[in-house]
C-alpha atoms as a PDB file:
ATOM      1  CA  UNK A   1      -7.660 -16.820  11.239  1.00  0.00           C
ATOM      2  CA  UNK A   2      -4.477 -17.099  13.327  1.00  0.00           C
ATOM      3  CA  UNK A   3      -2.272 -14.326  13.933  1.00  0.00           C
ATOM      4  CA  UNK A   4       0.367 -15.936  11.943  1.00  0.00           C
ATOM      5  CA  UNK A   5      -1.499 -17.208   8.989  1.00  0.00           C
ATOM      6  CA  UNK A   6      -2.556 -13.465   8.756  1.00  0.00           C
ATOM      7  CA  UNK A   7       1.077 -12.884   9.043  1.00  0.00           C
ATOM      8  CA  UNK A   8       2.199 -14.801   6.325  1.00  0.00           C
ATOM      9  CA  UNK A   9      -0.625 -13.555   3.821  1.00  0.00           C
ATOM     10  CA  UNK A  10      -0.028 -10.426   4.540  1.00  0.00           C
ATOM     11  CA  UNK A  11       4.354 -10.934   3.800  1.00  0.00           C
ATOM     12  CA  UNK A  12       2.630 -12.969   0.376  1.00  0.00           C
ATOM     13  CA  UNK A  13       1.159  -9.636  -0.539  1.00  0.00           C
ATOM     14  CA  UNK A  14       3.258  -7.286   0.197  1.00  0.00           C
ATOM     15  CA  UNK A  15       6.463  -9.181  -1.235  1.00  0.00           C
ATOM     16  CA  UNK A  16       3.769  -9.760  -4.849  1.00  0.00           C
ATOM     17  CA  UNK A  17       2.545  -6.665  -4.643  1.00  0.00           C
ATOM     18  CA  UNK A  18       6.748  -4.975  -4.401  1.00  0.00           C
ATOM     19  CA  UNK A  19       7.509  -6.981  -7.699  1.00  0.00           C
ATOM     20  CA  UNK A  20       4.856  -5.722  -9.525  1.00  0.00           C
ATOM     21  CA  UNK A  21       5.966  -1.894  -8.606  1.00  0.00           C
ATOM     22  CA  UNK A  22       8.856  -3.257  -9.640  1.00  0.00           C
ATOM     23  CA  UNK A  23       7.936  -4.414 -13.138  1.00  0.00           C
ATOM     24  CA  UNK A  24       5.699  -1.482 -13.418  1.00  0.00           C
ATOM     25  CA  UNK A  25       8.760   0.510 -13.326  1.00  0.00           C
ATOM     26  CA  UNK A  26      10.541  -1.019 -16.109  1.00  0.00           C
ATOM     27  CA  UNK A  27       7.576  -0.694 -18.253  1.00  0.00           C
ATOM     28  CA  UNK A  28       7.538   2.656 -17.466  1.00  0.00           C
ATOM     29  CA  UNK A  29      10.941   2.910 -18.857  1.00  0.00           C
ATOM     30  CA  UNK A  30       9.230   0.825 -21.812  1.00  0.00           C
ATOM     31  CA  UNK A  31       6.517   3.389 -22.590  1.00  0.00           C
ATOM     32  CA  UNK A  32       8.189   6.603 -22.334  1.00  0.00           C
ATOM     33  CA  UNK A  33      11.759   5.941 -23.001  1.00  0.00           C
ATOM     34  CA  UNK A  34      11.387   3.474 -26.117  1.00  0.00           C
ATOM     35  CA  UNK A  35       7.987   4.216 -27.161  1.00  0.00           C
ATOM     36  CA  UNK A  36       5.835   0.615 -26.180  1.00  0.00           C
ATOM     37  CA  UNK A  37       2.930   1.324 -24.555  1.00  0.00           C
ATOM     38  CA  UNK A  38       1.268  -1.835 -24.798  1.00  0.00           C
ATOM     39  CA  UNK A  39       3.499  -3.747 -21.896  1.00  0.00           C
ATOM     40  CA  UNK A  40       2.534  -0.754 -19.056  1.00  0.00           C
ATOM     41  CA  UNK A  41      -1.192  -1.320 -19.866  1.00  0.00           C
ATOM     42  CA  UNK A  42      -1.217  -5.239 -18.776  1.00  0.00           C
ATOM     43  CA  UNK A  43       1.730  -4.587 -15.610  1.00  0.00           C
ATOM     44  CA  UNK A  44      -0.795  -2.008 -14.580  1.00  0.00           C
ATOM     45  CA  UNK A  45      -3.473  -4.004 -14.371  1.00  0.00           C
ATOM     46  CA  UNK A  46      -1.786  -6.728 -12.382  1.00  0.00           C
ATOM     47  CA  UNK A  47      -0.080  -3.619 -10.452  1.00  0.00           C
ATOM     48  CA  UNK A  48      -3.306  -2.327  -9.532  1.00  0.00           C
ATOM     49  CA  UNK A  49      -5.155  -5.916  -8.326  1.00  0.00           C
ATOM     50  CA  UNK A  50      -2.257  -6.732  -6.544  1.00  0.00           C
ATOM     51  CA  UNK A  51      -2.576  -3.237  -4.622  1.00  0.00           C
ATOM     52  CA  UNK A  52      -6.271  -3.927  -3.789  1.00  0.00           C
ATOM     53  CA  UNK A  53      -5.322  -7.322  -2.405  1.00  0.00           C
ATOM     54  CA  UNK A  54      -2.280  -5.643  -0.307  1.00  0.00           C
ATOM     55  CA  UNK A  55      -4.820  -3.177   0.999  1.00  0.00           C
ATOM     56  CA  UNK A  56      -7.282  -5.870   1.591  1.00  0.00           C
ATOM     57  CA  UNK A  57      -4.763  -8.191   3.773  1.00  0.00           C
ATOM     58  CA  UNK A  58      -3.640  -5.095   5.592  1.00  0.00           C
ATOM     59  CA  UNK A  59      -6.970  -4.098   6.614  1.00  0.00           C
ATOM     60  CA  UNK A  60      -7.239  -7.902   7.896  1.00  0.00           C
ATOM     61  CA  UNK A  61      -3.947  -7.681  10.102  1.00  0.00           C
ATOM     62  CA  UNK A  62      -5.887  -4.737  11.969  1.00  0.00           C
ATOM     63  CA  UNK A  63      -8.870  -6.716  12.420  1.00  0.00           C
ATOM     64  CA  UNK A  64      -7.054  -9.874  13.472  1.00  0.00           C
ATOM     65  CA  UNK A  65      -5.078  -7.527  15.891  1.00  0.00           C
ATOM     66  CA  UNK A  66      -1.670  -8.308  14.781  1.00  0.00           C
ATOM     67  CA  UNK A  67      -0.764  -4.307  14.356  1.00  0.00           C
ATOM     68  CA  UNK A  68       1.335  -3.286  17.783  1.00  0.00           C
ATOM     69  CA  UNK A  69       0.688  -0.426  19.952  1.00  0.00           C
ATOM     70  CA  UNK A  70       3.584   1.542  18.659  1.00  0.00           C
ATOM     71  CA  UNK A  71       1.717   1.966  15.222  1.00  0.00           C
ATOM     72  CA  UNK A  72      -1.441   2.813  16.981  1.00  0.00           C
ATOM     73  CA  UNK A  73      -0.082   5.323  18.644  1.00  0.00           C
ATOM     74  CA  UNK A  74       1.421   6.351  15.305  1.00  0.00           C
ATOM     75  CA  UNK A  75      -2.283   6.732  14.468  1.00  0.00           C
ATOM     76  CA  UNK A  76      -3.458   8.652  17.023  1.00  0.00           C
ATOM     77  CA  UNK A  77      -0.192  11.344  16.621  1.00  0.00           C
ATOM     78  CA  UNK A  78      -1.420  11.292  13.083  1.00  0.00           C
ATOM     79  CA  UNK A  79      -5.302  12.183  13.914  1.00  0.00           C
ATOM     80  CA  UNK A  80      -4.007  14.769  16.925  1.00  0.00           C
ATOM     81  CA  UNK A  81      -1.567  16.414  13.583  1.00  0.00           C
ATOM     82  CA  UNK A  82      -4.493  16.759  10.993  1.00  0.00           C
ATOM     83  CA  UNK A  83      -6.748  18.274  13.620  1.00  0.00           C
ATOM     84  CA  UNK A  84      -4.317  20.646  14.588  1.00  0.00           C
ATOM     85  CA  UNK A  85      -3.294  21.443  10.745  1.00  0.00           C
ATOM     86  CA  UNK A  86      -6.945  22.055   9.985  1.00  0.00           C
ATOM     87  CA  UNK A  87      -7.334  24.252  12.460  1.00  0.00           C
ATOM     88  CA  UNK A  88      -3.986  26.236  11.868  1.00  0.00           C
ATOM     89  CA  UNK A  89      -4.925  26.257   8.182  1.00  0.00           C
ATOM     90  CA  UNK A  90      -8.421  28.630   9.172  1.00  0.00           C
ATOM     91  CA  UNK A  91      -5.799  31.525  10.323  1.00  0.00           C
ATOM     92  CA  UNK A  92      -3.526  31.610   6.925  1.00  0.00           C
END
């Protein structure tokens, strides 16, 4: 798969996958502020596919290698931070 196919999967996703928060916000509004529970149920559902599909084209942009180095070395100052918490967290 091409770097901008994976691209433009990936955009597909995440733009679906935005709406639906979207909607599952309203329906939120739905269930608690006017008592219908019955529209949250099915917008969570298609909420929570559409997350697993963001996830899964995410995951593929790091295989295909379309992530830059700035966000890998996001990554690593991330790893470098938890090891450091845990170890600050032994002396509290």
């Amino acid at each position: 798969m091409s770097n901008n196919n994976a691209l433009k999967q990936f955009r597909i996703a995440a733009i679906a996958e935005g709406f639906s928060w979207l909607g599952l916000l309203v329906t939120m509004a739905l269930k608690y502020g006017f008592d219908m529970p019955e529209p949250n149920k099915w917008v969570g559902y298609i909420h929570g596919f559409l997350f697993i599909i963001y996830c899964f084209y995410s995951k593929n942009l790091r295989k295909v290698g379309c992530v830059c180095d700035y966000y890998r070395g996001q990554n690593r100052f991330k790893k470098k931070f938890i090891i450091w918490y845990r170890s600050e967290a032994n002396y509290r």
